[in-house]
PDB file of N, CA and C in Angstrom:
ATOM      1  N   UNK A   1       0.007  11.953  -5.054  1.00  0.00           N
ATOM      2  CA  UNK A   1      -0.011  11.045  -3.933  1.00  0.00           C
ATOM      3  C   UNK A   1      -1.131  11.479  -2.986  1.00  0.00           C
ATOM      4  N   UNK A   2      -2.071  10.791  -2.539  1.00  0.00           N
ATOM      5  CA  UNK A   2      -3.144  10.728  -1.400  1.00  0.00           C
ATOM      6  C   UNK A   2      -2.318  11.104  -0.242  1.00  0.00           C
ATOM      7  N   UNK A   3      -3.156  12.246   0.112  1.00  0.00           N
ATOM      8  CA  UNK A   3      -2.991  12.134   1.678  1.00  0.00           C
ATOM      9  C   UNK A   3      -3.821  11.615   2.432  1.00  0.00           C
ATOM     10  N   UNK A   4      -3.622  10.979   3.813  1.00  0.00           N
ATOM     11  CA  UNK A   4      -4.406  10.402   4.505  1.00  0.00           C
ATOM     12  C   UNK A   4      -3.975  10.497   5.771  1.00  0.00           C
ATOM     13  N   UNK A   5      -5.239  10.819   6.699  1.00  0.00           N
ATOM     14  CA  UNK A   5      -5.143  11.457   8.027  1.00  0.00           C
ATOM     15  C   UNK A   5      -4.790  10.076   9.161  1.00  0.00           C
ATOM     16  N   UNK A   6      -3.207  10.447   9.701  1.00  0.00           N
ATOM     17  CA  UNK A   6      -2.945   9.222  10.674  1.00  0.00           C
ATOM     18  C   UNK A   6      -4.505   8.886  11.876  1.00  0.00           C
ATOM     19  N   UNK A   7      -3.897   7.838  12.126  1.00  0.00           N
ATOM     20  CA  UNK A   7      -4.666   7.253  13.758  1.00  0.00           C
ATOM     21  C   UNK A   7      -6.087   7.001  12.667  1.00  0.00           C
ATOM     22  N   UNK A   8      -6.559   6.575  11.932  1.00  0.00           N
ATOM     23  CA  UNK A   8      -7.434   6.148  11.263  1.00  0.00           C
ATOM     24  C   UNK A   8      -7.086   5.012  10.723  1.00  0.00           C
ATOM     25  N   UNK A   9      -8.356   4.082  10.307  1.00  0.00           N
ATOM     26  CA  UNK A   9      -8.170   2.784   9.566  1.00  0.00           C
ATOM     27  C   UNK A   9      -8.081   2.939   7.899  1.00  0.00           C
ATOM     28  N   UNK A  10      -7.243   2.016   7.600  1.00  0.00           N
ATOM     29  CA  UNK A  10      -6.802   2.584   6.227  1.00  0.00           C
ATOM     30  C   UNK A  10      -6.986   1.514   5.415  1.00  0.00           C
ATOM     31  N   UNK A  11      -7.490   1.526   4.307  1.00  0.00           N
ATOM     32  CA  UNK A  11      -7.901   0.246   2.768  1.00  0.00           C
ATOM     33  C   UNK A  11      -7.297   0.906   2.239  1.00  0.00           C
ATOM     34  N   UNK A  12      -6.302  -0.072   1.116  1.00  0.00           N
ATOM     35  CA  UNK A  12      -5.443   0.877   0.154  1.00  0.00           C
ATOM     36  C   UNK A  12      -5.428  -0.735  -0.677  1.00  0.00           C
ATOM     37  N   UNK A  13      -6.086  -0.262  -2.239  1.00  0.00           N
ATOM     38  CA  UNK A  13      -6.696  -1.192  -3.011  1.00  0.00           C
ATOM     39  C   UNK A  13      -4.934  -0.787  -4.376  1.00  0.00           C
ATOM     40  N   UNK A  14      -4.044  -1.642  -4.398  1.00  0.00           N
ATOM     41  CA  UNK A  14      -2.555  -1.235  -4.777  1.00  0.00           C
ATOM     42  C   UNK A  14      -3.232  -2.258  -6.508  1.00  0.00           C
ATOM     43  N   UNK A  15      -3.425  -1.442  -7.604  1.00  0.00           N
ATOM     44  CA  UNK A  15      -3.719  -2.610  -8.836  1.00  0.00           C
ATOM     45  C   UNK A  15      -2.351  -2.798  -9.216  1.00  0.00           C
ATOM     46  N   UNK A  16      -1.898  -3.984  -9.631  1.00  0.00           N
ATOM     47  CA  UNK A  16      -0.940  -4.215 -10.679  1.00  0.00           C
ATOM     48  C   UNK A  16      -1.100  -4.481 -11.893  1.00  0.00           C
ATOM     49  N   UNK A  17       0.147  -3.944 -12.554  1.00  0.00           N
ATOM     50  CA  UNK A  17       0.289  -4.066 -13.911  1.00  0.00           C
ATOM     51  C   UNK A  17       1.506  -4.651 -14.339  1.00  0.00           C
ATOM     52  N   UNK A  18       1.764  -5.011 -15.776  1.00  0.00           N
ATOM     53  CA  UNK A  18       3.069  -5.454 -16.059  1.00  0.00           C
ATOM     54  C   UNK A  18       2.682  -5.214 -17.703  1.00  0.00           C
ATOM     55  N   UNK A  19       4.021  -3.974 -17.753  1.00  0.00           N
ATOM     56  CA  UNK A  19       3.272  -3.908 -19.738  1.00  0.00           C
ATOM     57  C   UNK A  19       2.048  -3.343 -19.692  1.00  0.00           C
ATOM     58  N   UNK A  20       1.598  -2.733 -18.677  1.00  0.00           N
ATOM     59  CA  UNK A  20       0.497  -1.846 -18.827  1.00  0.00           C
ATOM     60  C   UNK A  20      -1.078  -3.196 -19.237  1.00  0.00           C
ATOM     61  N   UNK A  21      -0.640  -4.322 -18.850  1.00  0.00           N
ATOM     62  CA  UNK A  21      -1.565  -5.598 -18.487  1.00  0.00           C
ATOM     63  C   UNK A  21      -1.624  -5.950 -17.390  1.00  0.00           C
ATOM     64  N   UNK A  22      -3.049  -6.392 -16.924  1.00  0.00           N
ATOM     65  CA  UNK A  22      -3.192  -6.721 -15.572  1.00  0.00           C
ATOM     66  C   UNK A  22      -2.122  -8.262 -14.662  1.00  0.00           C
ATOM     67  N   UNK A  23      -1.481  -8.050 -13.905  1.00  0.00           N
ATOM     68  CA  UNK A  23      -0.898  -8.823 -13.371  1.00  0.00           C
ATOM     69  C   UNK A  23      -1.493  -9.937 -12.664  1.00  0.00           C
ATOM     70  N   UNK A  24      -1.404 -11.161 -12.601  1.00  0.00           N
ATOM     71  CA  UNK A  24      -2.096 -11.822 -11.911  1.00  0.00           C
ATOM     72  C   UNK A  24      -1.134 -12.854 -11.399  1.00  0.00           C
ATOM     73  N   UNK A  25      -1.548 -13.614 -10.457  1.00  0.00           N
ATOM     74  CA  UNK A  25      -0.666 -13.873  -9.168  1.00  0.00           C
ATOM     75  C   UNK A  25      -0.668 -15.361  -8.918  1.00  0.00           C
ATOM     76  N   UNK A  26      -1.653 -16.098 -10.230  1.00  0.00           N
ATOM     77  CA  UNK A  26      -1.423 -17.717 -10.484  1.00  0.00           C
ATOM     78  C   UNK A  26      -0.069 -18.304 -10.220  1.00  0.00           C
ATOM     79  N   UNK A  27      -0.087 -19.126  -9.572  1.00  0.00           N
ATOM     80  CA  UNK A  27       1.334 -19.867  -9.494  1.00  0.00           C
ATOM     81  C   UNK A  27       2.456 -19.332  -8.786  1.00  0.00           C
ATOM     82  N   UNK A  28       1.942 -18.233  -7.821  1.00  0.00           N
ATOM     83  CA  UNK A  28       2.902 -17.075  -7.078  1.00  0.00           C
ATOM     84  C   UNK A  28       3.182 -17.655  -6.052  1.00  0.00           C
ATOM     85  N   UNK A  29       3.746 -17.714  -5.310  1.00  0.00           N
ATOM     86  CA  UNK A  29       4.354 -18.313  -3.931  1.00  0.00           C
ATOM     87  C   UNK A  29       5.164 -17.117  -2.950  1.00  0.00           C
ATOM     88  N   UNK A  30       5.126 -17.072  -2.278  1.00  0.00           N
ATOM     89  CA  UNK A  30       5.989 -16.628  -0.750  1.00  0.00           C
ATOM     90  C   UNK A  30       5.519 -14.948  -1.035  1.00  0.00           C
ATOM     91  N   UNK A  31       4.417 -14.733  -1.041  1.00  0.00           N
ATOM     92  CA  UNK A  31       3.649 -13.223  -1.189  1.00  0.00           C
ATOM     93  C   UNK A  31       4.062 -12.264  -0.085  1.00  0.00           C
ATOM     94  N   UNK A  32       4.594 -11.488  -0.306  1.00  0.00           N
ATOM     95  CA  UNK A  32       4.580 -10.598   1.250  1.00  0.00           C
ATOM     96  C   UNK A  32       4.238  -9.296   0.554  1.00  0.00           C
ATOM     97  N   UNK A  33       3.719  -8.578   1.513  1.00  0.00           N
ATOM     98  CA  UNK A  33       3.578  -7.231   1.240  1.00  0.00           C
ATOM     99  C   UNK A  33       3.537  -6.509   2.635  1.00  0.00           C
ATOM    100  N   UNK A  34       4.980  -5.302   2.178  1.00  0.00           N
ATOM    101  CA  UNK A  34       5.447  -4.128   3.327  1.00  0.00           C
ATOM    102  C   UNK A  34       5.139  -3.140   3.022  1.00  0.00           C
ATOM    103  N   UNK A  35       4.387  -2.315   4.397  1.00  0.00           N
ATOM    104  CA  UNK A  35       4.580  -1.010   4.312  1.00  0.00           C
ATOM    105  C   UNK A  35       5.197  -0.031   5.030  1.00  0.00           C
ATOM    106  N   UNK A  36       5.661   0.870   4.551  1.00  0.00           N
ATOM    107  CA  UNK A  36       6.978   1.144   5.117  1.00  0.00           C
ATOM    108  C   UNK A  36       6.963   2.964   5.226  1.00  0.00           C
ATOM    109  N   UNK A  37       7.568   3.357   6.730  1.00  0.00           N
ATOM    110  CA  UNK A  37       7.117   4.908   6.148  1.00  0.00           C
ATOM    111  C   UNK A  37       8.469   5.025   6.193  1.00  0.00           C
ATOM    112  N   UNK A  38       8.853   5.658   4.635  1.00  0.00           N
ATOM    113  CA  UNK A  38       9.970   6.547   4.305  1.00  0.00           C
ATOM    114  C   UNK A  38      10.758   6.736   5.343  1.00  0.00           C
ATOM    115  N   UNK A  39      10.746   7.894   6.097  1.00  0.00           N
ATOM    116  CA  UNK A  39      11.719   8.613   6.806  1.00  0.00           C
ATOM    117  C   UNK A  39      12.110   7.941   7.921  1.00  0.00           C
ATOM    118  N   UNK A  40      11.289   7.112   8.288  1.00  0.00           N
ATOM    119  CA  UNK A  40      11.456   6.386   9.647  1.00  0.00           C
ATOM    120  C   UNK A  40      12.056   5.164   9.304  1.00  0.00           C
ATOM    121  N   UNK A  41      11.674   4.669   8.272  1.00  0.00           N
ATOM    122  CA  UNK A  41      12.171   3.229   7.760  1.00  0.00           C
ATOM    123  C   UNK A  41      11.790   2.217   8.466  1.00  0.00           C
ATOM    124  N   UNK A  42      10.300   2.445   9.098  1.00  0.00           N
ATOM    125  CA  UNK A  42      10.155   1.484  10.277  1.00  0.00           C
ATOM    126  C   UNK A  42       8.059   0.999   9.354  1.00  0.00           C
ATOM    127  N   UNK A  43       8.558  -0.486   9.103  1.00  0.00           N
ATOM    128  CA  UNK A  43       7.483  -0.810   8.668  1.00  0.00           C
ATOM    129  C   UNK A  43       5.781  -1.459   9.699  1.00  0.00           C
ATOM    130  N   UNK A  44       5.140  -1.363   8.351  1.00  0.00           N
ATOM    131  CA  UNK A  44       3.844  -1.079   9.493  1.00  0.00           C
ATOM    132  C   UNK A  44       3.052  -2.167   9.705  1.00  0.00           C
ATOM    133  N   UNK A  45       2.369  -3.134  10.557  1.00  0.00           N
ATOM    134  CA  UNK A  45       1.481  -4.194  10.542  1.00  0.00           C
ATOM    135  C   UNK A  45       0.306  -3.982   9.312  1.00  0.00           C
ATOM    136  N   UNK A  46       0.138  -5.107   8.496  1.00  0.00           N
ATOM    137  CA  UNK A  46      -1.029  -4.859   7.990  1.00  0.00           C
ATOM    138  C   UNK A  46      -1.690  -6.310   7.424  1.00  0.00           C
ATOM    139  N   UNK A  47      -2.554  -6.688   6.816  1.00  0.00           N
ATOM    140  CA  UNK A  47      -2.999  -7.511   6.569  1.00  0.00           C
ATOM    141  C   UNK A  47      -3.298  -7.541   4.803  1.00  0.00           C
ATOM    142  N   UNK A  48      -3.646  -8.388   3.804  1.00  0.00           N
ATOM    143  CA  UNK A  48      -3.787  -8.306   2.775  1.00  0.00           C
ATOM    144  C   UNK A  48      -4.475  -9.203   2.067  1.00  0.00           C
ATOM    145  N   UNK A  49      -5.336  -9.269   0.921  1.00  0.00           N
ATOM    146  CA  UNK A  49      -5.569 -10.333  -0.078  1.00  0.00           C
ATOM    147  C   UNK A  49      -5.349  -9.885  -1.428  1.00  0.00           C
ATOM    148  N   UNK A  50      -5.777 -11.025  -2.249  1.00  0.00           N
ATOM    149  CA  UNK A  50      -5.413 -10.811  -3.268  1.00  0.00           C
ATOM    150  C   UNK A  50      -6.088 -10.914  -4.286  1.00  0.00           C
ATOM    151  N   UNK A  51      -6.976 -10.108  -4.927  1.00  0.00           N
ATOM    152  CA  UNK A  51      -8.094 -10.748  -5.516  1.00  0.00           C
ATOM    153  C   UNK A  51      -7.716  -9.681  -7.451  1.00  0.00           C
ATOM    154  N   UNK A  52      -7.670 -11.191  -8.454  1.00  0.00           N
ATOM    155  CA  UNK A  52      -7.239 -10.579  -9.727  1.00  0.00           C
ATOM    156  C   UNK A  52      -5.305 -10.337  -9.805  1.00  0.00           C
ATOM    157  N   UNK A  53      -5.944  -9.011 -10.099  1.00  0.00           N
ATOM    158  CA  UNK A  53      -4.330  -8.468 -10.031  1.00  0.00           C
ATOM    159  C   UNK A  53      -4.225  -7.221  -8.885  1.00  0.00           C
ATOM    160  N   UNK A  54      -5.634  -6.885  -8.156  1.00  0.00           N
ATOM    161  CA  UNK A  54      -5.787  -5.931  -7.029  1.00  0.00           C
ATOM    162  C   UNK A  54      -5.268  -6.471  -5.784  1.00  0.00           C
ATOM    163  N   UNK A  55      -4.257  -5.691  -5.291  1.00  0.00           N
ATOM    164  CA  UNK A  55      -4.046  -6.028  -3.946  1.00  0.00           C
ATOM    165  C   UNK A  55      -4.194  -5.171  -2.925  1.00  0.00           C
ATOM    166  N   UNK A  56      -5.608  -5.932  -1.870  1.00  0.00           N
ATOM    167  CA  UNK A  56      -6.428  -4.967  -0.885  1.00  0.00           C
ATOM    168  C   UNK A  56      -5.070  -5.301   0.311  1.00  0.00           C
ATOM    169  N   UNK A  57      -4.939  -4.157   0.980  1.00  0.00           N
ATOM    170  CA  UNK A  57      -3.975  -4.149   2.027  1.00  0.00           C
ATOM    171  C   UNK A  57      -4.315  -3.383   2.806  1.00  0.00           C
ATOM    172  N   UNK A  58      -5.171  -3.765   4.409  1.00  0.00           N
ATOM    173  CA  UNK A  58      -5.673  -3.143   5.328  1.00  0.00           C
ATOM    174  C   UNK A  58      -4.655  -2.876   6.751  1.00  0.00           C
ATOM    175  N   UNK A  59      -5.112  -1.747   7.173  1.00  0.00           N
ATOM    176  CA  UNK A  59      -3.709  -1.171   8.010  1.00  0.00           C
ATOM    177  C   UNK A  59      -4.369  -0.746   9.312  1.00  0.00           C
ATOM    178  N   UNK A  60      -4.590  -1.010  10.710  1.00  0.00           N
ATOM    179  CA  UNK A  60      -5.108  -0.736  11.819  1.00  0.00           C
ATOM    180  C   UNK A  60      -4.979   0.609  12.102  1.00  0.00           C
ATOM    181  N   UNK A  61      -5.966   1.212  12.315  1.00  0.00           N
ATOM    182  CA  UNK A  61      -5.489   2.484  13.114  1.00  0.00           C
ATOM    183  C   UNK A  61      -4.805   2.805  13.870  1.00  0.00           C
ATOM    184  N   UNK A  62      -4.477   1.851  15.140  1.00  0.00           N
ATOM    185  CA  UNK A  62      -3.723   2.142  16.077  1.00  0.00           C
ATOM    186  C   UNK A  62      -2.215   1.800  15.460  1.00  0.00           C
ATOM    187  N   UNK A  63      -1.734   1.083  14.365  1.00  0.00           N
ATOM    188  CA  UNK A  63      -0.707   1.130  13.665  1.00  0.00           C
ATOM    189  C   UNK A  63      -0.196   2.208  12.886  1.00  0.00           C
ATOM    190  N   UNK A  64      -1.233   2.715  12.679  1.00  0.00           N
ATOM    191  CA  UNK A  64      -0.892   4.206  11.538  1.00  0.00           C
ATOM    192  C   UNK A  64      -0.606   5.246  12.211  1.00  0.00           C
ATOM    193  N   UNK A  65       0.204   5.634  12.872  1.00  0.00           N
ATOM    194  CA  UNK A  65       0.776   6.830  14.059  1.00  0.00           C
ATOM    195  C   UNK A  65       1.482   7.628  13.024  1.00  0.00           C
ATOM    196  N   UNK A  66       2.304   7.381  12.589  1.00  0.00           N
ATOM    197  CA  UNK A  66       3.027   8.035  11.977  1.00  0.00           C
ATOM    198  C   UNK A  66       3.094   8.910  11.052  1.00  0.00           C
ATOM    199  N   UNK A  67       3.573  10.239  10.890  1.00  0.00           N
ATOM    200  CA  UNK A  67       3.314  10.919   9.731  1.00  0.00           C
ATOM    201  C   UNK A  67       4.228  10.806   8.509  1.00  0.00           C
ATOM    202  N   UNK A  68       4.149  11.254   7.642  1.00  0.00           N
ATOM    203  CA  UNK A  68       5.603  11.021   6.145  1.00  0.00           C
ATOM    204  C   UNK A  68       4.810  10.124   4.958  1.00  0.00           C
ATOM    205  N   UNK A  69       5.551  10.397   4.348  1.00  0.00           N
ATOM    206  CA  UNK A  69       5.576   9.083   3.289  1.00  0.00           C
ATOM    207  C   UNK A  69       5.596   7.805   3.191  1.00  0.00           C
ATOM    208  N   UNK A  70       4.454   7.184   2.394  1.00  0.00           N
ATOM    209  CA  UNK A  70       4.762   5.735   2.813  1.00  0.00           C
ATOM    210  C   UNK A  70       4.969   4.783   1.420  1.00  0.00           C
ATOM    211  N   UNK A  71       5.616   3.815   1.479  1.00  0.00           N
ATOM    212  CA  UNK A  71       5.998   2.848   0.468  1.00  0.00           C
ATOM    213  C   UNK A  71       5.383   1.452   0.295  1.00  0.00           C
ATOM    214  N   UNK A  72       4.230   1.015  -0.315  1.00  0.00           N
ATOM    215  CA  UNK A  72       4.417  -0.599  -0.360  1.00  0.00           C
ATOM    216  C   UNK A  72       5.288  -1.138  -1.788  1.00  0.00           C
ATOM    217  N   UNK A  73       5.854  -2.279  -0.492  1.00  0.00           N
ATOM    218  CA  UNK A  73       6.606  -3.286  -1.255  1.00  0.00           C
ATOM    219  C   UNK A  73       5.673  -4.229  -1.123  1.00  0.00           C
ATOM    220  N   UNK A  74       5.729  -4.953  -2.896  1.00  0.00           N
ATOM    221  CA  UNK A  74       5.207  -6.381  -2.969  1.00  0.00           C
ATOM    222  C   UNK A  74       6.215  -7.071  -3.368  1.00  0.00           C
ATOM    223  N   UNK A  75       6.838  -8.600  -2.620  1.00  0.00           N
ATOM    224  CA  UNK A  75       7.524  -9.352  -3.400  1.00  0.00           C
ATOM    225  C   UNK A  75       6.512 -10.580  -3.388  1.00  0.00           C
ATOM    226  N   UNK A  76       7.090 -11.615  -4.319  1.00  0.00           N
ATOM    227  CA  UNK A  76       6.736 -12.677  -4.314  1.00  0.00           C
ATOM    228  C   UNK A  76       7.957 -13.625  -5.618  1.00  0.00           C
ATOM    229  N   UNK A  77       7.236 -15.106  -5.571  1.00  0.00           N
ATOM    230  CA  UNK A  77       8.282 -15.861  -6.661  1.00  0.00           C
ATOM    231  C   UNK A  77       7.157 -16.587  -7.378  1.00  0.00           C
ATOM    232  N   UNK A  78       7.269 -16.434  -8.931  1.00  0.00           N
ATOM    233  CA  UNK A  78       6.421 -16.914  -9.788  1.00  0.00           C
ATOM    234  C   UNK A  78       8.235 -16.835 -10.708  1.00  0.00           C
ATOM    235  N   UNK A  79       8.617 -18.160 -10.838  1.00  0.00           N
ATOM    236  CA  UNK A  79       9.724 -18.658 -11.699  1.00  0.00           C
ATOM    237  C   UNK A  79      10.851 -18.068 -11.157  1.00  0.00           C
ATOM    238  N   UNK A  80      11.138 -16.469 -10.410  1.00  0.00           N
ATOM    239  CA  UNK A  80      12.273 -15.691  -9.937  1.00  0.00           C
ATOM    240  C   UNK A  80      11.785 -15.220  -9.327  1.00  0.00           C
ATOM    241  N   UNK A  81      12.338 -14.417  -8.498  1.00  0.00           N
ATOM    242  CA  UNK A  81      11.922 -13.302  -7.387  1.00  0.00           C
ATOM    243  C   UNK A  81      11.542 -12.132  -7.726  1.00  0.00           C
ATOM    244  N   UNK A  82      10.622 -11.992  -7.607  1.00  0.00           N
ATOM    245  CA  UNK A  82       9.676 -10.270  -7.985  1.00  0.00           C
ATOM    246  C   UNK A  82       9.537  -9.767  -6.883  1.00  0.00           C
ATOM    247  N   UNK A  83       9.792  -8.256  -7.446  1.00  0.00           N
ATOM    248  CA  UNK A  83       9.610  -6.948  -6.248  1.00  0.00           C
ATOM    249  C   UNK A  83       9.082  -5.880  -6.726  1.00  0.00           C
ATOM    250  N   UNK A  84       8.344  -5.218  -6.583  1.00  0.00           N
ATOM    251  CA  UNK A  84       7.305  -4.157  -6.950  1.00  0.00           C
ATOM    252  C   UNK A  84       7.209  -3.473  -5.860  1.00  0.00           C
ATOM    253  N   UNK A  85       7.276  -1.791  -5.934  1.00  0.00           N
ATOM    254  CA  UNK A  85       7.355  -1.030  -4.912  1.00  0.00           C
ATOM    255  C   UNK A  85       6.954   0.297  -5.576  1.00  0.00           C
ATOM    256  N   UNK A  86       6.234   1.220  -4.581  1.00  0.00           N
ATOM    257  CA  UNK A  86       5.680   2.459  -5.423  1.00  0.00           C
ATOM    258  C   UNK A  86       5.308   3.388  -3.631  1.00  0.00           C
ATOM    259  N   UNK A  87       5.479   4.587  -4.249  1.00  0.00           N
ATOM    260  CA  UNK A  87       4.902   5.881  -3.111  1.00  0.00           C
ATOM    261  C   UNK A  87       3.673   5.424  -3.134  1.00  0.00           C
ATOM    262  N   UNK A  88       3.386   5.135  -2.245  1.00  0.00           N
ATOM    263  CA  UNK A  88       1.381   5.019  -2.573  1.00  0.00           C
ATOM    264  C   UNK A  88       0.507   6.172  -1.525  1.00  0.00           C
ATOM    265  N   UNK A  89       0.995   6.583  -0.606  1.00  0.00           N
ATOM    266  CA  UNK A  89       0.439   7.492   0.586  1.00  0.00           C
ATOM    267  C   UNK A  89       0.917   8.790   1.374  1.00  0.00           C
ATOM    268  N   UNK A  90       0.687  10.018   2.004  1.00  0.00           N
ATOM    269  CA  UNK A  90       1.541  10.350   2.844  1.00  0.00           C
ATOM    270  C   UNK A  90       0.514  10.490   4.457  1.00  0.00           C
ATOM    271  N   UNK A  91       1.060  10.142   5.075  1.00  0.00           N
ATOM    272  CA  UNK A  91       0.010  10.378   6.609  1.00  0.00           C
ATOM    273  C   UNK A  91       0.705  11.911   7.071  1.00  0.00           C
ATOM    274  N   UNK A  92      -0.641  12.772   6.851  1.00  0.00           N
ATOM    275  CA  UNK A  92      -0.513  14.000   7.435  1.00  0.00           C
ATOM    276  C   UNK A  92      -1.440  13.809   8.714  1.00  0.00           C
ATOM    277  N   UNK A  93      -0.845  15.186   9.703  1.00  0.00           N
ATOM    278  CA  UNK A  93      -1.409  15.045  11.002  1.00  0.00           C
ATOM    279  C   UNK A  93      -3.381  15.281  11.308  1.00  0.00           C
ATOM    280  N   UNK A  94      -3.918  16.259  10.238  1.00  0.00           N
ATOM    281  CA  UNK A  94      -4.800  16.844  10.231  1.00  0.00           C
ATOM    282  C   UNK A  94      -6.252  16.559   9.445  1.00  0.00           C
ATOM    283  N   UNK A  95      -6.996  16.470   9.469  1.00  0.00           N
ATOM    284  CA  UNK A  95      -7.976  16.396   7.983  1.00  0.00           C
ATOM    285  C   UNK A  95      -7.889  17.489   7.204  1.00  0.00           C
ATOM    286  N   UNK A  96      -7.552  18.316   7.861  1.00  0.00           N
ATOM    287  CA  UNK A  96      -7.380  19.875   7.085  1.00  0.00           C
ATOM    288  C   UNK A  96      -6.599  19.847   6.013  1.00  0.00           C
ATOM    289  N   UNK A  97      -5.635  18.993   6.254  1.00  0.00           N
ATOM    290  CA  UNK A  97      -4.139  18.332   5.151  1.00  0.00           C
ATOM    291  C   UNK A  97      -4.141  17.861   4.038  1.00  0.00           C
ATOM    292  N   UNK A  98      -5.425  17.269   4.199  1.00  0.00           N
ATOM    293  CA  UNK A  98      -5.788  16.154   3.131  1.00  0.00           C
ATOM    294  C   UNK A  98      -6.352  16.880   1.510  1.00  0.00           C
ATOM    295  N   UNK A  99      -6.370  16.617   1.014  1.00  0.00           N
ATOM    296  CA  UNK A  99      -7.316  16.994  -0.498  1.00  0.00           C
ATOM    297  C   UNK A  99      -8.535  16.490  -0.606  1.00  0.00           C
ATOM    298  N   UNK A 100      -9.751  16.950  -0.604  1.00  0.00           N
ATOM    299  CA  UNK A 100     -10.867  16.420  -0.465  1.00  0.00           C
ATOM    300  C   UNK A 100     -11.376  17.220  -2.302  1.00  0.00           C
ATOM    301  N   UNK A 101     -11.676  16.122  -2.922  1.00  0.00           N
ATOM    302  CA  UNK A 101     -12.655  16.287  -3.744  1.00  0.00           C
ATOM    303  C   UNK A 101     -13.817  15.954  -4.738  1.00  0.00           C
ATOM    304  N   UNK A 102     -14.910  16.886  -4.932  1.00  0.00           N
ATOM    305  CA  UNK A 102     -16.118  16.667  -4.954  1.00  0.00           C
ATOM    306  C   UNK A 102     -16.237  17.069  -6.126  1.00  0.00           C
ATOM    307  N   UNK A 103     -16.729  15.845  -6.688  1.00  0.00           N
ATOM    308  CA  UNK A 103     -16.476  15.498  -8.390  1.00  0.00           C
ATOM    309  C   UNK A 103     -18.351  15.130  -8.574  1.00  0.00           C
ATOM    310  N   UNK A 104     -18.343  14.966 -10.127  1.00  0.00           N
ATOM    311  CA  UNK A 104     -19.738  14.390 -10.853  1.00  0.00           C
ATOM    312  C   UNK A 104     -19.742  13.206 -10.858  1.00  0.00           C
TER     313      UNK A 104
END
């Protein structure tokens, strides 16, 4: 899981799959997507699109206070109600916190 330093602006690019195939979102209706930090259970403003089966979900800085674990939920209805949910983040206080690495 990424760490990522609160009070910063945050892009978090969430791909879907289904069957280990890309998901795509033709014919989908009533889209929401929550993010939610764990311990607090108190979800966060954010904004989103949807492009493919990638879903970009941008999060304000001044929204991201919080430290812990965080959860997005995607629901939507394509024939039934779908819900998709995964750990995707944790907001630590520090940059020091984070994992930084410097690859080829």
């Amino acid at each position: 899981m990424e760490k990522v330093r609160i009070n910063n602006d945050l892009l978090i690019k969430y791909t879907v799959l289904r069957d280990g195939q890309p998901e795509y979102f033709v014919g989908a209706t009533d889209i929401t997507v929550t993010v939610t930090n764990e311990a607090y259970k108190k979800a966060i403003p954010n904004t989103f699109d949807i492009v493919g089966n990638i879903v970009n979900i941008s999060i304000d800085a001044a929204d991201f206070n919080m430290c812990g674990k965080y959860r997005v939920t995607l629901k939507y209805v394509r024939g039934n109600d779908i819900e998709i949910d995964a750990l995707a983040f944790e907001g630590v206080p520090y940059t020091s916190s984070t994992y930084i690495w410097y690859g080829n």
